[in-house]
Structures are given as C-alpha cells and as structure tokens.
Protein backbone atom coordinates (compact mmCIF):
# COMPACT_ATOMS: atom_id res chain seq x y z
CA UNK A 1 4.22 8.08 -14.93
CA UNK A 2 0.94 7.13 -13.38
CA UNK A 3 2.04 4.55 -10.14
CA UNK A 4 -1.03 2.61 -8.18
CA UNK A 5 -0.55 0.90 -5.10
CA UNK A 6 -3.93 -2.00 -4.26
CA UNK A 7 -4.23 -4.41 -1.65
CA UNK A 8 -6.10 -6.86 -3.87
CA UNK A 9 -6.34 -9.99 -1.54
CA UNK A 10 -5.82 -12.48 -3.79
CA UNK A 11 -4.48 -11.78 -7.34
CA UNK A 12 -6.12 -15.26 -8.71
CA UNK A 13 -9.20 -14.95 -7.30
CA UNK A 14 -8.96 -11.38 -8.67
CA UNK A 15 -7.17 -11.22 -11.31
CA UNK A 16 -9.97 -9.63 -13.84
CA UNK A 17 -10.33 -6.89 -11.46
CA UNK A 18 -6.57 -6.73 -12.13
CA UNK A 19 -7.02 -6.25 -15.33
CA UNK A 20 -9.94 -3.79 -15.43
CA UNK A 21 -8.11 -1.25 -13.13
CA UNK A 22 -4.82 -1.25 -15.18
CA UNK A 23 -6.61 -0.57 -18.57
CA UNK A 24 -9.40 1.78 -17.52
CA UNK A 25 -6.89 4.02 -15.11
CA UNK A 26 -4.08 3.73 -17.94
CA UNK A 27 -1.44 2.67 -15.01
CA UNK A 28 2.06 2.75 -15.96
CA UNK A 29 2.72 0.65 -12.67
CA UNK A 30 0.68 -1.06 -10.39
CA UNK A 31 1.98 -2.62 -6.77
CA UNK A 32 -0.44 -4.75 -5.27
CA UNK A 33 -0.16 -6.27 -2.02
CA UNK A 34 -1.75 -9.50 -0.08
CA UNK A 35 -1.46 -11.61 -3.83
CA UNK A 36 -1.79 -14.91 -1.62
CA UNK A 37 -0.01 -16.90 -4.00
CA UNK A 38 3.35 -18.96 -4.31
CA UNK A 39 5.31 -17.61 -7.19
CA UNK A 40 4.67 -20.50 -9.67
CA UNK A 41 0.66 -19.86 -9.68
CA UNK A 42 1.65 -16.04 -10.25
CA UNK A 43 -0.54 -14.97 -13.21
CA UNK A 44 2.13 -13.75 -15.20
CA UNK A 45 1.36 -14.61 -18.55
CA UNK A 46 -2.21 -13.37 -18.15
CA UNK A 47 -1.02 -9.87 -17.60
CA UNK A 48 1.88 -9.18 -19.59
CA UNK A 49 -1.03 -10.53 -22.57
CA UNK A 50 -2.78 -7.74 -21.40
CA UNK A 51 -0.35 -4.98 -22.70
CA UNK A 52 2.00 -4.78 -18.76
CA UNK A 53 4.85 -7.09 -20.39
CA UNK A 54 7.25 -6.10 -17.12
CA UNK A 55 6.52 -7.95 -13.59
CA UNK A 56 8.34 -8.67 -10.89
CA UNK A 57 6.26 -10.66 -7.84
CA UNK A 58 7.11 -12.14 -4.41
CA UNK A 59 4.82 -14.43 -3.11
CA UNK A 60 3.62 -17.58 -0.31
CA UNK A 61 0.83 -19.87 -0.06
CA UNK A 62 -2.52 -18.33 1.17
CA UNK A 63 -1.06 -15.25 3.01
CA UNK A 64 0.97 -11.80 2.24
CA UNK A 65 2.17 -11.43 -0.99
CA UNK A 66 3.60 -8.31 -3.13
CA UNK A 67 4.04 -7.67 -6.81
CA UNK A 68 5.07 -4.71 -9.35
CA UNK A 69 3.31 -4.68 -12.41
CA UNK A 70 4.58 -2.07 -15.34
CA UNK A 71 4.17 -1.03 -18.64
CA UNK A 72 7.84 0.03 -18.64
CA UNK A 73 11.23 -1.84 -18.21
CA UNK A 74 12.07 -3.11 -14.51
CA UNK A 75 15.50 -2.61 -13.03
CA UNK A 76 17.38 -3.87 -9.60
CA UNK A 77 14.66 -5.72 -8.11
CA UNK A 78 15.10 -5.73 -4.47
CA UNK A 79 13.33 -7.80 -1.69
CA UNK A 80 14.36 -7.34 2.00
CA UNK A 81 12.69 -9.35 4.96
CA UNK A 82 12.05 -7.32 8.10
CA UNK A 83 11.95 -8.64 11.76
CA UNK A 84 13.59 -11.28 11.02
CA UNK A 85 10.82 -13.08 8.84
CA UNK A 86 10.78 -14.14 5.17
CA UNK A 87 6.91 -13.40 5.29
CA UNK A 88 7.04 -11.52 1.72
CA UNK A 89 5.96 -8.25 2.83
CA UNK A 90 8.37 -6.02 0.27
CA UNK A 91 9.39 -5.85 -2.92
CA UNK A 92 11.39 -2.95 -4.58
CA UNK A 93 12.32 -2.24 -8.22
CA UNK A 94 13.86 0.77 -10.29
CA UNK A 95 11.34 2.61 -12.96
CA UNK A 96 12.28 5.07 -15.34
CA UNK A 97 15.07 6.02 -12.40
CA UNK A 98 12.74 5.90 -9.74
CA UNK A 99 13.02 3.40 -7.01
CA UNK A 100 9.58 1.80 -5.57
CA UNK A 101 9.13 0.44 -2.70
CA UNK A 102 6.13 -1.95 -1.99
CA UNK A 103 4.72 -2.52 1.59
CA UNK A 104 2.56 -5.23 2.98
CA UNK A 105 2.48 -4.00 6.96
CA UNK A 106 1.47 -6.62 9.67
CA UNK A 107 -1.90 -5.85 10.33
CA UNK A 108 -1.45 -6.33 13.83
CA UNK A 109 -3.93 -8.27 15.09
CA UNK A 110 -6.95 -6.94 17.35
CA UNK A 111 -5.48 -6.34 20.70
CA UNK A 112 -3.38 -3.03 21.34
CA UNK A 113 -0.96 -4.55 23.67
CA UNK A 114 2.28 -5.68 22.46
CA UNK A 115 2.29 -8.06 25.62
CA UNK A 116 -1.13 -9.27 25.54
CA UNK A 117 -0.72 -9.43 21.41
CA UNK A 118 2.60 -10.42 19.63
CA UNK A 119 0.75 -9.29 16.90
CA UNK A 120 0.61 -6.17 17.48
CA UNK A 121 4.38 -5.98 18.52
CA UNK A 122 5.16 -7.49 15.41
CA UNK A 123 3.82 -4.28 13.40
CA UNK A 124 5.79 -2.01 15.77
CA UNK A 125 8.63 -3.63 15.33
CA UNK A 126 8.41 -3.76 11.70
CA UNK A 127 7.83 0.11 11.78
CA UNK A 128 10.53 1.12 13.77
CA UNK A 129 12.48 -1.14 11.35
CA UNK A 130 11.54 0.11 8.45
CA UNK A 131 11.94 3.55 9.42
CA UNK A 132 15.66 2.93 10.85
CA UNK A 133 16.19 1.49 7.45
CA UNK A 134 14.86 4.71 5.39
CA UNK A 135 16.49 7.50 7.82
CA UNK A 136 19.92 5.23 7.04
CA UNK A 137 19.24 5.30 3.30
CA UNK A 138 18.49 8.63 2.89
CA UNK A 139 16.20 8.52 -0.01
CA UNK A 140 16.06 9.70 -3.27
CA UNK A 141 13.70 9.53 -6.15
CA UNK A 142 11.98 7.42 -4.41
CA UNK A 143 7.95 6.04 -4.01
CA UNK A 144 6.90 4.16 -1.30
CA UNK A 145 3.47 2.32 -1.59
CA UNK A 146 1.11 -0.19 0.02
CA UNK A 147 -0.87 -1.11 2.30
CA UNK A 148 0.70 -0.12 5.55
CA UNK A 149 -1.97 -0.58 7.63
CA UNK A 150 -2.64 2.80 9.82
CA UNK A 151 -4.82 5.41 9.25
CA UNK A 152 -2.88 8.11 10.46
CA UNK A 153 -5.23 11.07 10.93
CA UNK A 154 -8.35 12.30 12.34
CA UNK A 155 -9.89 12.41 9.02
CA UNK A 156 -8.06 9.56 7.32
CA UNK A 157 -11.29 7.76 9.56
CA UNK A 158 -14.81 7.80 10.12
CA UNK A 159 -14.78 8.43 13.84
CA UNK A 160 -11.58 9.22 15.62
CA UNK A 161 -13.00 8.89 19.06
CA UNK A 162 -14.61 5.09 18.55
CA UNK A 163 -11.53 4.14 16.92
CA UNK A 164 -8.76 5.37 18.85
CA UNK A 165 -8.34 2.42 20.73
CA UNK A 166 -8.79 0.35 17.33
CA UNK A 167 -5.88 -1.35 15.80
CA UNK A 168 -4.75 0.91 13.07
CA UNK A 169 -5.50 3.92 14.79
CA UNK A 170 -3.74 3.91 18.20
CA UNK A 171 -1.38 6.95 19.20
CA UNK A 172 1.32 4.46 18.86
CA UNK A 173 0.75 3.69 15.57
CA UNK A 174 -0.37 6.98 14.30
CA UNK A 175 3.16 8.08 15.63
CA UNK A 176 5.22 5.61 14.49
CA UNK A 177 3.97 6.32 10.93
CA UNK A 178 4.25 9.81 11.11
CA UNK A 179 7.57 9.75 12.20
CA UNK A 180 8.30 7.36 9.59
CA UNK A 181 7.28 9.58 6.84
CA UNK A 182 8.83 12.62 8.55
CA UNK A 183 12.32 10.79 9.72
CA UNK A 184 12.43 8.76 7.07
CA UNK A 185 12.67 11.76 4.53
CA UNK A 186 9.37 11.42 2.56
CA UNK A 187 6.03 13.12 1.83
CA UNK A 188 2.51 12.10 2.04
CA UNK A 189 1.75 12.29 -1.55
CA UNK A 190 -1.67 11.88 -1.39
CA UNK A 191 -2.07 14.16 1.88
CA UNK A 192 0.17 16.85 -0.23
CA UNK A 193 -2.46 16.83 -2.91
CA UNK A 194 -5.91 16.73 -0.95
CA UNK A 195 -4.92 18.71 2.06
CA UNK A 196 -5.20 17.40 5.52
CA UNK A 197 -8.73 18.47 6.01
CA UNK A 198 -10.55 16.36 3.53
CA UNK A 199 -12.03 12.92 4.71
CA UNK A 200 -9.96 10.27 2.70
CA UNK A 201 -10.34 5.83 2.82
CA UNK A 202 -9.14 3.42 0.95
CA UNK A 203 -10.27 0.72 2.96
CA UNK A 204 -14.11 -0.38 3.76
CA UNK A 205 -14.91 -3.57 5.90
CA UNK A 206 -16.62 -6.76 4.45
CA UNK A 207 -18.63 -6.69 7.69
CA UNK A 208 -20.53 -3.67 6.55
CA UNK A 209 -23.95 -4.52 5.06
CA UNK A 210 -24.12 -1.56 3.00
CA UNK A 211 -20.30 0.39 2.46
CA UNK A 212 -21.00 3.17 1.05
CA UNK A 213 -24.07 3.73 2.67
CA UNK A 214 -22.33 3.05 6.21
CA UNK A 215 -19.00 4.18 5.24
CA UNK A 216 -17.22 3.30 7.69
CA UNK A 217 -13.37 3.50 5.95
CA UNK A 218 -10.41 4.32 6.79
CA UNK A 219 -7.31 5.49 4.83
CA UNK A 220 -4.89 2.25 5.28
CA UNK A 221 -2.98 2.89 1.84
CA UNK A 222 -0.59 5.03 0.81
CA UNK A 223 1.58 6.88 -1.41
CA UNK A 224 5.44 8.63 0.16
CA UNK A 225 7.69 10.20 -2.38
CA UNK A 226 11.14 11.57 -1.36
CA UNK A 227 11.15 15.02 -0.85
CA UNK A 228 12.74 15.93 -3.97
CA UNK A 229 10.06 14.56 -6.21
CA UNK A 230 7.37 16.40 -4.25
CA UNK A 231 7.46 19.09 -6.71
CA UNK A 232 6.61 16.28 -9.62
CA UNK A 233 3.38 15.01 -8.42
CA UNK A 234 0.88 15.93 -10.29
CA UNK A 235 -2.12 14.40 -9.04
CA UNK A 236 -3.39 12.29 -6.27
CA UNK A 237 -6.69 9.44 -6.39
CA UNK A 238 -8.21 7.14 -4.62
CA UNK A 239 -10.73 5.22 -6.66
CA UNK A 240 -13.58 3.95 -4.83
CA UNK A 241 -15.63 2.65 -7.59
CA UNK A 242 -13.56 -0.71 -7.06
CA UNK A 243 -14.94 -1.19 -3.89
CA UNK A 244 -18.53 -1.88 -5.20
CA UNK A 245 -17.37 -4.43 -8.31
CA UNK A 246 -18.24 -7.85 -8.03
CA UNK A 247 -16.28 -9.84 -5.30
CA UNK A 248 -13.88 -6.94 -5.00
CA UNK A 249 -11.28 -6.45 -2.38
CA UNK A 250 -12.06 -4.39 0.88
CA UNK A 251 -9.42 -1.95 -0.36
CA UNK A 252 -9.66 0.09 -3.34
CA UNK A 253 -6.56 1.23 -5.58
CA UNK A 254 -5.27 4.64 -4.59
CA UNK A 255 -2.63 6.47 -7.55
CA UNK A 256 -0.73 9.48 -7.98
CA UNK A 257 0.87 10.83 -11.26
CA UNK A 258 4.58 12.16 -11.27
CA UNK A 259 6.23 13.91 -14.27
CA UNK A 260 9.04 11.41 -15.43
C-alpha cells in the first residue's frame, strides 16, 4: 500500500495537481491537508472519476482543512477536535486494517512566546494534546501523516543556527515532537528509511525567488508508523518535482510504501 501525505493549500484551486500526483505516483491513499474548503464545494466527484472512488474529507471556509483519498474501501472514519476547537485539523479512517491518522498542526504564528503569541501556545498545546492522546491509545497498525509543522532536526533544515529561534524549529518544538513520536509509540518512517544524516524538506517558501536554487526548505511533513509496522515499510519519498509545477503548493507530497 503506497500512503502520501500533501499539504496542498487549497484542493480547488489545485485540484489538477491532485490529480497528476495520484496517477503518476500510483497512490493507494493520499491525505492532504489545508483543502480550504467547506464540505459541499469538496471535489468529490472529480476524483473518484479519476479512478480513487473512496473519500472521506473534513473541511471550513478559506482555512485548515483535511481529507483521505483511496483507491481502496474506507472504514470507521474518525474526526476528533483538539484544544478545544472544531478548526478541522484531523481526520482518521481504517485501510486495509490500518488506521490513518491525518494532521493539520497550528502553524504557530511568528513569535516564539506563548505569552507574547497565543499562537504559538496554541501549537503547544495541541502537541502535548495529541501526544497525551497517542501514549493513552497505545497504537497499533497505525500511520500518522501531515503536515505537522516542525522540522525536527538539524538536517531536516537549511541552517540550524539562523533558524533556531524560527517558528518550527525552536527547542520547544523540536522536543515536543520528538517526544511525541517517541512517547507516543511511533517511528519516523521517513527518518527510518533515509537515515538521520541526509538533508531532507518538504516544504520551500513562496518568498524565495528562485527555490531550488536558494533552497531554503525545511522538512514540515511527515510520515509515523507504530512500531510494529516498522518492519513493513518498504520505502520512503519525498517528491520535490511538485514544488516547481505551475501554481503549486509550497509543500511537496512526501510517501512511504508498507507491505499490506
């Protein structure tokens, strides 16, 4: 089963791009994150034309967004609201007896301060929730995905020391996410396949006049299985071709394959 995870900011505006990625990467499944649509304007139809007849979406007007897009039947969808807001950030859903989790994490605004920036507490707080939650559940064949927001390593950036004071690379975060991951009983897929020494993004900035000649990334997407399906991943990508189509999104789909 080949399972993508894509922040594609806006699944209208983008929907060909959509459609491109699922065919030429021959997903099985495909969460995207920050869709930006209610769930009536949810191109549905379009999609499940296209050959991924199974979908199940969560969705608001203009902001945050989540959907799970499959080739294969969809059981026991799941949505939970963290933090206390129904700001569609998750959506979950059985696959071939695999449960998937999909993540939309606060981005946290641009100041580091939870005082100075409820933004920023906001994502904290939705961290330590979210990990509570996992270390409670205990998982088992289980994927998380999305865009979570945090570039946890040195080389998950491209300068450690001009961004460690950035938003998405503060200790705190970096912490928090590790422990989430380690607490929370999963394993970095995509670290477990490339190693921790090679220089990963997913993520390039729409600032940048040039991306890949800049590139300036950083690895804000990911891929956690459970510890017992470790052993079935097969292999990890991220697929930076997407960030130089047309109009694309500043993130770029990242997948692993796991023997189901």
């Amino acid at each position: 089963m080949r399972i993508a995870s894509w922040n594609i900011n806006s699944v209208r505006l983008r929907l060909g791009l959509v459609l491109k990625v699922l065919e030429e990467l021959e997903l099985d499944v495909l969460c995207l994150q920050e869709t930006k649509t209610q769930d009536e304007f949810f191109p549905e139809d379009e999609i499940k034309q296209a050959g991924w007849p199974h979908i199940c979406f969560r969705g608001e007007k203009s902001y945050n967004g989540v959907a799970i897009i499959s080739r294969l039947p969809i059981d026991d969808v799941q949505t939970l609201n963290w933090v206390g807001k129904e700001d569609c950030r998750h959506i979950a859903a059985t696959i071939s007896g695999v449960s998937i989790h999909n993540f939309y994490v606060p981005a946290g605004g641009d100041i580091p301060d939870r005082d100075e920036n409820p933004k920023f507490g906001h994502k904290l707080d939705f961290l330590a929730e979210m990990t509570d939650h996992f270390i409670a559940e205990n998982p088992q064949h289980t994927v998380l995905v999305g865009d979570l927001n945090i570039a946890p390593l040195a080389e998950d950036v491209w300068s450690t020391k001009q961004l460690r004071n950035v938003v998405s690379h503060t200790d705190i975060e970096r912490k928090m996410l590790l422990d989430a991951i380690e607490k929370g009983g999963f394993t970095d897929a995509i670290r477990g396949y490339f190693g921790d020494d090679e220089i990963l993004y997913s993520w390039w900035s729409y600032r940048a006049r040039d991306w890949a000649a800049s590139n300036r990334g950083r690895r804000l997407d990911h891929i956690w299985v459970s510890h017992d399906l470790a052993s079935d991943v097969r292999k990890a990508e991220i697929f930076p071709e997407a960030r130089g189509y047309e109009k694309p999104s500043d993130h770029v789909p990242i997948l692993i394959d796991i023997d189901r």
